[in-house]
C-alpha atoms as a PDB file:
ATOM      1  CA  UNK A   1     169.663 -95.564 117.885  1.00  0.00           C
ATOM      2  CA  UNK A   2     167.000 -98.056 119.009  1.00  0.00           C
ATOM      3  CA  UNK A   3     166.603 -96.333 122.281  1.00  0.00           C
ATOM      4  CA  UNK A   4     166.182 -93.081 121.008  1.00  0.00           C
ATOM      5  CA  UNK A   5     163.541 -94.650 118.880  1.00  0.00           C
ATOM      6  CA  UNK A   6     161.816 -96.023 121.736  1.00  0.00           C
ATOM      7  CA  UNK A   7     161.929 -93.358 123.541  1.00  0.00           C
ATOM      8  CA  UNK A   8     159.451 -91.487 121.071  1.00  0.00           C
ATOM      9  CA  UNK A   9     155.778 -90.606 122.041  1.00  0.00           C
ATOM     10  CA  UNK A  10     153.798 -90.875 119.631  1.00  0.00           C
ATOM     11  CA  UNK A  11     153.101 -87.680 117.920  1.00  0.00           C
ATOM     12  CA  UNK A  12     156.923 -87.879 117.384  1.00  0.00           C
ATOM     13  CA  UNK A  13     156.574 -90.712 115.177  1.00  0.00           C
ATOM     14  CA  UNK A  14     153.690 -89.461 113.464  1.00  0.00           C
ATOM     15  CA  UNK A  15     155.802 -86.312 112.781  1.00  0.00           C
ATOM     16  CA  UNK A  16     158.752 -88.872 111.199  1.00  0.00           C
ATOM     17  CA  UNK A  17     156.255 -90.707 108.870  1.00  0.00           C
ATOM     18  CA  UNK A  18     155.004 -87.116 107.750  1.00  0.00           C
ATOM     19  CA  UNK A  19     158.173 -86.117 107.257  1.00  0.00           C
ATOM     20  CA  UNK A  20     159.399 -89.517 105.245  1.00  0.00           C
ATOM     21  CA  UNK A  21     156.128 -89.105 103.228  1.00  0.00           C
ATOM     22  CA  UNK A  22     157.045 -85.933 101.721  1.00  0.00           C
ATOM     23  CA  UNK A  23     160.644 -86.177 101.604  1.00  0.00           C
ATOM     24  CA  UNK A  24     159.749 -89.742  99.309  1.00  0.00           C
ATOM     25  CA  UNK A  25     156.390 -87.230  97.620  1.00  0.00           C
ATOM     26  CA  UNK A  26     158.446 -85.954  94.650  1.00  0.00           C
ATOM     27  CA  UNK A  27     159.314 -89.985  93.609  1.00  0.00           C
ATOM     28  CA  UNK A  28     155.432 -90.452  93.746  1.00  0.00           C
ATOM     29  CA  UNK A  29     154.247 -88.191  90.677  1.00  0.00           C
ATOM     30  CA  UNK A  30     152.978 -90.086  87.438  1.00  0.00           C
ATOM     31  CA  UNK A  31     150.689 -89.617  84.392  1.00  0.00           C
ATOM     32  CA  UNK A  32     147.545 -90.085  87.013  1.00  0.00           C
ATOM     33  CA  UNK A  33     149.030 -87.939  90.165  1.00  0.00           C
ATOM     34  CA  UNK A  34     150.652 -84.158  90.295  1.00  0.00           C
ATOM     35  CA  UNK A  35     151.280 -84.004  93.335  1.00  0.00           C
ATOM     36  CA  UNK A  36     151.305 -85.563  97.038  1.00  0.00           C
ATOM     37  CA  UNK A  37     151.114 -84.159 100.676  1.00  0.00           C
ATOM     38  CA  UNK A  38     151.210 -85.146 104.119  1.00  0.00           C
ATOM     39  CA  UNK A  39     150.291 -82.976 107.264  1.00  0.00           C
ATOM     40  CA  UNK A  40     150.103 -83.917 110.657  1.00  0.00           C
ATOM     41  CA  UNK A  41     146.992 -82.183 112.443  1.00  0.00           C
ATOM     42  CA  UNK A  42     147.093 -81.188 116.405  1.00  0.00           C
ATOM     43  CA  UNK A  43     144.930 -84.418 116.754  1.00  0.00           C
ATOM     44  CA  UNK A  44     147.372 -86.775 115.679  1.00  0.00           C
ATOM     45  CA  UNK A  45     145.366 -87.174 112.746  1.00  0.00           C
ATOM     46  CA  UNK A  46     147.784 -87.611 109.521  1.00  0.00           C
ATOM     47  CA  UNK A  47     145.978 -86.000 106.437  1.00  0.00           C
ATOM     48  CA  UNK A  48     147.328 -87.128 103.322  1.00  0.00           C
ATOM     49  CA  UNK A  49     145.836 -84.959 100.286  1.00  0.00           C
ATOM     50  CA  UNK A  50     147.004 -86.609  96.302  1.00  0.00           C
ATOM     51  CA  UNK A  51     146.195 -84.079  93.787  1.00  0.00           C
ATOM     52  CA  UNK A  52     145.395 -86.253  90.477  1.00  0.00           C
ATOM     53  CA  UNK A  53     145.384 -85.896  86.922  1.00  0.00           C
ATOM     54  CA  UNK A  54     141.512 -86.928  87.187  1.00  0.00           C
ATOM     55  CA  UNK A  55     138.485 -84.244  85.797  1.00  0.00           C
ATOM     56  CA  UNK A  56     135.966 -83.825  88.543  1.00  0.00           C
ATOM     57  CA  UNK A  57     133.046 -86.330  87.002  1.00  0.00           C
ATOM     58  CA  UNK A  58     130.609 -87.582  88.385  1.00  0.00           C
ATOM     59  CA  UNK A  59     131.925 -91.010  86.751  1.00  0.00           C
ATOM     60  CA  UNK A  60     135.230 -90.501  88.445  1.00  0.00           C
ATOM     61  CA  UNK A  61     134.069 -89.291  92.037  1.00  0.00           C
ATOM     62  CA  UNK A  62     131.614 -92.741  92.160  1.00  0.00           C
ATOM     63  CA  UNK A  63     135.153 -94.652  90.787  1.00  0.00           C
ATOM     64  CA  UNK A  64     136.968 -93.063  93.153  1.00  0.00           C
ATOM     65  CA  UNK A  65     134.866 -93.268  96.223  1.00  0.00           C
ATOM     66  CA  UNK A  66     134.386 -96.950  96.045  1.00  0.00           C
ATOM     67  CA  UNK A  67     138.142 -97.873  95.208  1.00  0.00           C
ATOM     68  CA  UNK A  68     139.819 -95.016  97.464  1.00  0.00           C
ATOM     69  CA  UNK A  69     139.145 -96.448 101.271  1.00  0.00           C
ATOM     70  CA  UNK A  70     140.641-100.623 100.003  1.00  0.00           C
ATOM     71  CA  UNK A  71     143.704 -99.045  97.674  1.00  0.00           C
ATOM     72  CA  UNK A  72     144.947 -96.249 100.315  1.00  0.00           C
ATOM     73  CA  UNK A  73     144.703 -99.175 102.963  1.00  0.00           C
ATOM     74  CA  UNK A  74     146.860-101.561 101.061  1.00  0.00           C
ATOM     75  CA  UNK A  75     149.513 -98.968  99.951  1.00  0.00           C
ATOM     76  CA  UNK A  76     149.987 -97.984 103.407  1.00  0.00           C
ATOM     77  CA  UNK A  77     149.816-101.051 105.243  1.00  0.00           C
ATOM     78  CA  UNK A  78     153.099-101.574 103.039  1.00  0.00           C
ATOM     79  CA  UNK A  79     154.929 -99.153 105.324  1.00  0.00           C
ATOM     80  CA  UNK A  80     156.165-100.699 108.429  1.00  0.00           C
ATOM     81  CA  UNK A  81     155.012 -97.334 110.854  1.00  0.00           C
ATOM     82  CA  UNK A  82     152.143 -97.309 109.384  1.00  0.00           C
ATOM     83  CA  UNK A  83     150.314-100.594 111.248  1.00  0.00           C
ATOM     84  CA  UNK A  84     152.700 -99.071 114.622  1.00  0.00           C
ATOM     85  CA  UNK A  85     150.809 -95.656 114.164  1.00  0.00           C
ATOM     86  CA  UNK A  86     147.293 -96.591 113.840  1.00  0.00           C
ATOM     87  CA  UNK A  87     147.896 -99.173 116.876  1.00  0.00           C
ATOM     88  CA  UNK A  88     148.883 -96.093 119.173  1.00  0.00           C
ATOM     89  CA  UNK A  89     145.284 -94.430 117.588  1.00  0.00           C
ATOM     90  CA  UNK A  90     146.434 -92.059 115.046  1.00  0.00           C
ATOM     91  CA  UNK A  91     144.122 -91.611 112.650  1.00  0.00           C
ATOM     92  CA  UNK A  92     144.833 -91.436 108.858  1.00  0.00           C
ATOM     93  CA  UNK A  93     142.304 -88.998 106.513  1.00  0.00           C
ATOM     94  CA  UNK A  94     143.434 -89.379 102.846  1.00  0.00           C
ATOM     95  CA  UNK A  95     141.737 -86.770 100.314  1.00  0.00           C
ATOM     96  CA  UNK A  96     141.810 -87.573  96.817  1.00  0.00           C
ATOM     97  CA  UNK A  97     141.394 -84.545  94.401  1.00  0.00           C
ATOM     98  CA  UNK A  98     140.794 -83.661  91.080  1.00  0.00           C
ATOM     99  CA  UNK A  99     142.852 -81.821  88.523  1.00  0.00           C
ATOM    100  CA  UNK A 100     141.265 -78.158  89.663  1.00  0.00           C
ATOM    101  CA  UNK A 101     141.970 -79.395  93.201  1.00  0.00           C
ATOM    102  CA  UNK A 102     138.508 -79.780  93.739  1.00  0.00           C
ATOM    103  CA  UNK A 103     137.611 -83.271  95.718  1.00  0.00           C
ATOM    104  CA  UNK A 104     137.102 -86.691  94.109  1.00  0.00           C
ATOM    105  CA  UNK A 105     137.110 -88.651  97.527  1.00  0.00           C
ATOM    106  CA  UNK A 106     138.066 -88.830 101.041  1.00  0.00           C
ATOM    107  CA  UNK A 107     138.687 -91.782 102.930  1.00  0.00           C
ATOM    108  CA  UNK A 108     139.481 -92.444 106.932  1.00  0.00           C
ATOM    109  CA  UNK A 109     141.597 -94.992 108.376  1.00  0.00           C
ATOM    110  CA  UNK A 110     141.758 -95.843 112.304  1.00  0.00           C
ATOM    111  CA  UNK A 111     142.042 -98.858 114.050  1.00  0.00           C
ATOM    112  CA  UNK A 112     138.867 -99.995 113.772  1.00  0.00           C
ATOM    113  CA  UNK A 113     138.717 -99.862 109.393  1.00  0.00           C
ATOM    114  CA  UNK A 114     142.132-101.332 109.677  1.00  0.00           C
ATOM    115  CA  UNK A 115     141.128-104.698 111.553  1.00  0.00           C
ATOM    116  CA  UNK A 116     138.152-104.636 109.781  1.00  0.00           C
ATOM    117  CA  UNK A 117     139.929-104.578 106.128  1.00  0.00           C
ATOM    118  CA  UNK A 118     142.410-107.309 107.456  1.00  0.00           C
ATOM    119  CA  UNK A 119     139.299-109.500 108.151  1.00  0.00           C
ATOM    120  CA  UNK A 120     138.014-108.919 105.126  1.00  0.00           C
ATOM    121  CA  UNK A 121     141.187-110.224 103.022  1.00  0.00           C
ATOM    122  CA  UNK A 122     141.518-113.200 105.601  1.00  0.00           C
ATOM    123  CA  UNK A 123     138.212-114.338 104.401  1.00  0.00           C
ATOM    124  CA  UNK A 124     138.747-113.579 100.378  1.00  0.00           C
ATOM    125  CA  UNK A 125     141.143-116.984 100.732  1.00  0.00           C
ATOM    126  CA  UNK A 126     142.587-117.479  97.401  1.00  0.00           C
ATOM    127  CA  UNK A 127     143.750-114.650  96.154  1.00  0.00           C
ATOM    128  CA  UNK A 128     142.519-114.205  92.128  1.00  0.00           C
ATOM    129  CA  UNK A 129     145.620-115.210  90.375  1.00  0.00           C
ATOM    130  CA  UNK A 130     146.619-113.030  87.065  1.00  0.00           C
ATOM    131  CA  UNK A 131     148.606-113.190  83.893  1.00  0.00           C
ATOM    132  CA  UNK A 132     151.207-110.257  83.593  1.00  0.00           C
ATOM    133  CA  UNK A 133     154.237-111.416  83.184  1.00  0.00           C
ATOM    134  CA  UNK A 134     155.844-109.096  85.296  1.00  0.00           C
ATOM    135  CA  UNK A 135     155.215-110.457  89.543  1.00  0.00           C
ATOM    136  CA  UNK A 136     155.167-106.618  90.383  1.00  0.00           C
ATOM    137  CA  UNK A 137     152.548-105.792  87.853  1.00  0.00           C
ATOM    138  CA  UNK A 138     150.766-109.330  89.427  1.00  0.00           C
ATOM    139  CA  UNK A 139     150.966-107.321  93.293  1.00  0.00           C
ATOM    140  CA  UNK A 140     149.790-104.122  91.275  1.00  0.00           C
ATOM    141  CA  UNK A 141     146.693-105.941  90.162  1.00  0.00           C
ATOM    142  CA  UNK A 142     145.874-107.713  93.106  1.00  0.00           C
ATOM    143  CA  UNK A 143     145.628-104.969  95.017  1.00  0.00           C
ATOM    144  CA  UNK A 144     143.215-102.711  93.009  1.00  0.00           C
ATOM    145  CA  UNK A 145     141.384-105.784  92.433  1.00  0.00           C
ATOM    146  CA  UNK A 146     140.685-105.932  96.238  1.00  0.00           C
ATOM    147  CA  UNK A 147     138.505-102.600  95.857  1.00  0.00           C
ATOM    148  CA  UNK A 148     136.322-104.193  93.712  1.00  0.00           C
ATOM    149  CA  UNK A 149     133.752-104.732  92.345  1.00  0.00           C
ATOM    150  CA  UNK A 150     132.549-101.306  91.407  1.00  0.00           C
ATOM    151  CA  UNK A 151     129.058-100.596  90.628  1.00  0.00           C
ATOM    152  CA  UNK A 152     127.160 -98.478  88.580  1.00  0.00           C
ATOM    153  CA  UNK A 153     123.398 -98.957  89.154  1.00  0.00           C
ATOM    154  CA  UNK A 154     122.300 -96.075  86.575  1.00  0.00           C
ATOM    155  CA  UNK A 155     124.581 -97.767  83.596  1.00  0.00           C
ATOM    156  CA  UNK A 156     123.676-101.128  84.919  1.00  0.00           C
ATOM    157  CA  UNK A 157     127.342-102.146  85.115  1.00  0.00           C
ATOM    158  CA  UNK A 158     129.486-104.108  87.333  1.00  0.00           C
ATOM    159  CA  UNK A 159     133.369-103.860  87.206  1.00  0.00           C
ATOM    160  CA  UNK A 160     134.612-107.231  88.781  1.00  0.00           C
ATOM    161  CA  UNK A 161     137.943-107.773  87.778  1.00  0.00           C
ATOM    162  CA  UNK A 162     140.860-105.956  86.162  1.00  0.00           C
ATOM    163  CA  UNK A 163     143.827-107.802  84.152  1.00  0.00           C
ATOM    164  CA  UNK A 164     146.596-107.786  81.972  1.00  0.00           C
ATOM    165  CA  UNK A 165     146.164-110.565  79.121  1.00  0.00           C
ATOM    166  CA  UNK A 166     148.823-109.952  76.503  1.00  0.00           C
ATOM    167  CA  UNK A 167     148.935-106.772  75.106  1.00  0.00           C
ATOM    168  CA  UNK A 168     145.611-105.912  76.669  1.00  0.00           C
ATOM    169  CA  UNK A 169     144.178-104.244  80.000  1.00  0.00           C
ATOM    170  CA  UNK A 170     140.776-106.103  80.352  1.00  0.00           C
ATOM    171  CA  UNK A 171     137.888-105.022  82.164  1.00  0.00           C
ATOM    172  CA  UNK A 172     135.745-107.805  83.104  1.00  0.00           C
ATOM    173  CA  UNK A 173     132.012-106.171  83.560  1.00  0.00           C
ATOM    174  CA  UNK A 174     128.761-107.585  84.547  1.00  0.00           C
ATOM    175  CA  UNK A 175     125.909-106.166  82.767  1.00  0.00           C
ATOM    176  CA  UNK A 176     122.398-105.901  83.946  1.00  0.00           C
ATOM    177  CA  UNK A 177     119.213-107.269  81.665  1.00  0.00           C
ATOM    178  CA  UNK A 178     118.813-104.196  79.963  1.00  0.00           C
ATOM    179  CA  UNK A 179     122.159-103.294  79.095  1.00  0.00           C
ATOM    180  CA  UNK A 180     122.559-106.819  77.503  1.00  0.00           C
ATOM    181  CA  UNK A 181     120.109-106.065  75.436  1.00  0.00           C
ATOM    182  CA  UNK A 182     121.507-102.732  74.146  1.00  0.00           C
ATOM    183  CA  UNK A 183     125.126-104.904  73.544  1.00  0.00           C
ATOM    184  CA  UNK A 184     123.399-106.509  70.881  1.00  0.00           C
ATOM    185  CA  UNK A 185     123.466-103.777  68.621  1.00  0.00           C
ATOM    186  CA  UNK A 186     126.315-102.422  66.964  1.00  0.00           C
ATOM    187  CA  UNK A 187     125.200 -98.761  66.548  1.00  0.00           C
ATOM    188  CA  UNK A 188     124.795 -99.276  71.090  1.00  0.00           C
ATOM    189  CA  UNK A 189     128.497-100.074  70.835  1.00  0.00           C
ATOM    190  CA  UNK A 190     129.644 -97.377  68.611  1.00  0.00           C
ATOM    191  CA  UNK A 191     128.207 -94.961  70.724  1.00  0.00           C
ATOM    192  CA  UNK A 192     129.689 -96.240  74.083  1.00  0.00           C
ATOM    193  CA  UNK A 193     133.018 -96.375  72.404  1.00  0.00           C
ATOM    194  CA  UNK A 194     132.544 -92.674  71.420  1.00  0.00           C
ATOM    195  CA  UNK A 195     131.832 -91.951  74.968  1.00  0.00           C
ATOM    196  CA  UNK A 196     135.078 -93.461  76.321  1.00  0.00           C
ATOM    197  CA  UNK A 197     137.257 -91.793  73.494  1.00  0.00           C
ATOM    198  CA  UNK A 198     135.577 -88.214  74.920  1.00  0.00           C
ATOM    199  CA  UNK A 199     136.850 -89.302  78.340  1.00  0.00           C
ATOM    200  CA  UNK A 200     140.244 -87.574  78.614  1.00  0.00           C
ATOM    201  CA  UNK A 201     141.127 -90.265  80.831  1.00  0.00           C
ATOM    202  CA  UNK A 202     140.847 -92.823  78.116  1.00  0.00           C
ATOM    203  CA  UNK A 203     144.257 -91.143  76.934  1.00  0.00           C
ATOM    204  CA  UNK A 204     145.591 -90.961  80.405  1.00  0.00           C
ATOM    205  CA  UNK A 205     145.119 -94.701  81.016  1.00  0.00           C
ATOM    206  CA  UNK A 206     146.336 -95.847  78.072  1.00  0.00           C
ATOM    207  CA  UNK A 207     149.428 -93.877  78.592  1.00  0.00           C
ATOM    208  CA  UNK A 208     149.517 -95.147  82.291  1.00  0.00           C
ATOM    209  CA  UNK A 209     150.110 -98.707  81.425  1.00  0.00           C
ATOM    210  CA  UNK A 210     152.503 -98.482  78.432  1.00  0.00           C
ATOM    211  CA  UNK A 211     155.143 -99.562  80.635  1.00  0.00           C
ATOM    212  CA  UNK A 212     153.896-102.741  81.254  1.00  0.00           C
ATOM    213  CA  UNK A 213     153.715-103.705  77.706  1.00  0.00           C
ATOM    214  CA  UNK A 214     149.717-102.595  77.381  1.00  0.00           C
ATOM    215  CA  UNK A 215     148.822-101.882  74.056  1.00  0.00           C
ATOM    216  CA  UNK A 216     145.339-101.576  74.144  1.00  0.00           C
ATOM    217  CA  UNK A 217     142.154-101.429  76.806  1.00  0.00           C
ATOM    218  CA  UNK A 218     139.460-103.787  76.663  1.00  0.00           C
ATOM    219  CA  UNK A 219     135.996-103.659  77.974  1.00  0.00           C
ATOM    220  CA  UNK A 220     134.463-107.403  78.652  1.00  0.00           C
ATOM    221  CA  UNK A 221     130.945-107.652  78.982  1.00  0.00           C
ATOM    222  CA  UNK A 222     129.679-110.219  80.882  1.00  0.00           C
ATOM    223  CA  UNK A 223     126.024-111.541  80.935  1.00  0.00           C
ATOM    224  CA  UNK A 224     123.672-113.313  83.200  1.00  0.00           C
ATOM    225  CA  UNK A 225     124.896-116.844  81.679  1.00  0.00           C
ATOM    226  CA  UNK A 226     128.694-115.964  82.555  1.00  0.00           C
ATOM    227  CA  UNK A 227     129.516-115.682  78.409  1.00  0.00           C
ATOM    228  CA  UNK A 228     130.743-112.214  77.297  1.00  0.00           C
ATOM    229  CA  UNK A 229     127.849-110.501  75.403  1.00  0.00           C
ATOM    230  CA  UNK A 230     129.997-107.556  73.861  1.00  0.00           C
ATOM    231  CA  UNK A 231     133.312-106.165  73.905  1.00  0.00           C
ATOM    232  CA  UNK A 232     134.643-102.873  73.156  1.00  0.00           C
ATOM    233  CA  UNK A 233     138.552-102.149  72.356  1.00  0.00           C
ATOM    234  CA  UNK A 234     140.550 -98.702  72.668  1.00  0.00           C
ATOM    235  CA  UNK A 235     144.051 -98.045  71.748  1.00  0.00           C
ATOM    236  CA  UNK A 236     146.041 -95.268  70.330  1.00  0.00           C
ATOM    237  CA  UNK A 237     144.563 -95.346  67.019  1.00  0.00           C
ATOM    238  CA  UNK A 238     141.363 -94.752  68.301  1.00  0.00           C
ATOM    239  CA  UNK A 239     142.445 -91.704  70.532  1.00  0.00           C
END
């Protein structure tokens, strides 16, 4: 068996991880993603398309196009071909899509985004550590917290780290001057809240991390002194 695996070139073992992909692709579907393919292409590029539960926002294409190159690189780095495939120069194009289909983000892998991602987390050090009790819900969290921070320079926000604390998934977010300022009020507050409800993935979120024992989603706002300046809470009440 080993020598017949050796014996491979290597769109041959591009052609087994496609096929392992979406033989494993029916296992992969949850409240966030309908549906998963892989393809290989006469390049030896492996094009991976996820077809999500996501409207096409501009919110969610930003989200999505800063968190979708650091997440798809972690998941697959997981899978023991995957570091043999890139190494031998196949190429990895993942598209990330919206509920019509339409695109939400694309992201490349080679060799070159690979060793520079594995520098990246060999200079992080400590890894953040974080408070689920579950140590698979701890791995989950690291690694979306390793595609952060996200920013959002028209809202003024920064989202810098994402945990479970009791019954709650908190967003920790830095806010510029300004939208300190607006925290203040209470009528501000009310109104972002009313935004988020409107956000049909408020729902999907919540619904997301029931499983872990999430009850509610928190949004901590974090000033220029470090203190939290305003917080807003969503659960199923609220939807």
């Amino acid at each position: 068996m080993l020598l017949l695996i050796s014996c491979k070139n290597t769109r041959e073992k591009a052609q087994d991880f496609v096929n392992d992909y979406n033989g494993s692709a029916p296992s992969l579907s949850n409240p966030n993603i309908q549906s998963t393919i892989a393809e290989l292409k006469p390049d030896n590029t492996i094009v991976i398309i996820i077809v999500s539960t996501m409207p096409q926002t501009d919110e969610n294409r930003s989200i999505i196009g800063q968190m979708l190159p650091t997440i798809m690189t972690e998941t697959l780095s997981n899978i023991p071909s995957f570091q043999d495939l890139v190494s031998e120069n196949v190429k990895f194009r993942i598209e990330y899509r919206a509920n019509d289909n339409t695109k939400l983000g694309v992201a490349d892998i080679d060799k070159s985004s690979l060793k520079a991602a594995q520098l990246k987390n060999s200079k992080n050090g400590n890894d953040i550590k974080f408070n689920a009790a579950d140590p698979k819900v701890n791995e989950m969290l690291a690694m979306i917290n390793k595609a952060l921070p996200i920013v959002d320079k028209e809202a003024g926000t920064k989202i810098t780290k994402i945990d479970i604390l009791g019954e709650d998934l908190v967003y920790f977010v830095e806010v510029d001057q300004k939208m300190e300022g607006l925290l203040k009020s209470e009528n501000f507050k009310t109104i972002m809240k009313d935004e988020i409800l409107r956000n049909p993935q408020s729902k999907t979120l919540i619904n997301s991390v029931r499983s872990y024992g999430v009850k509610r989603v928190k949004y901590r706002y974090i000033g220029a002194n470090k203190k939290t300046v305003g917080e807003i809470s969503v659960d199923d009440k609220d939807l």
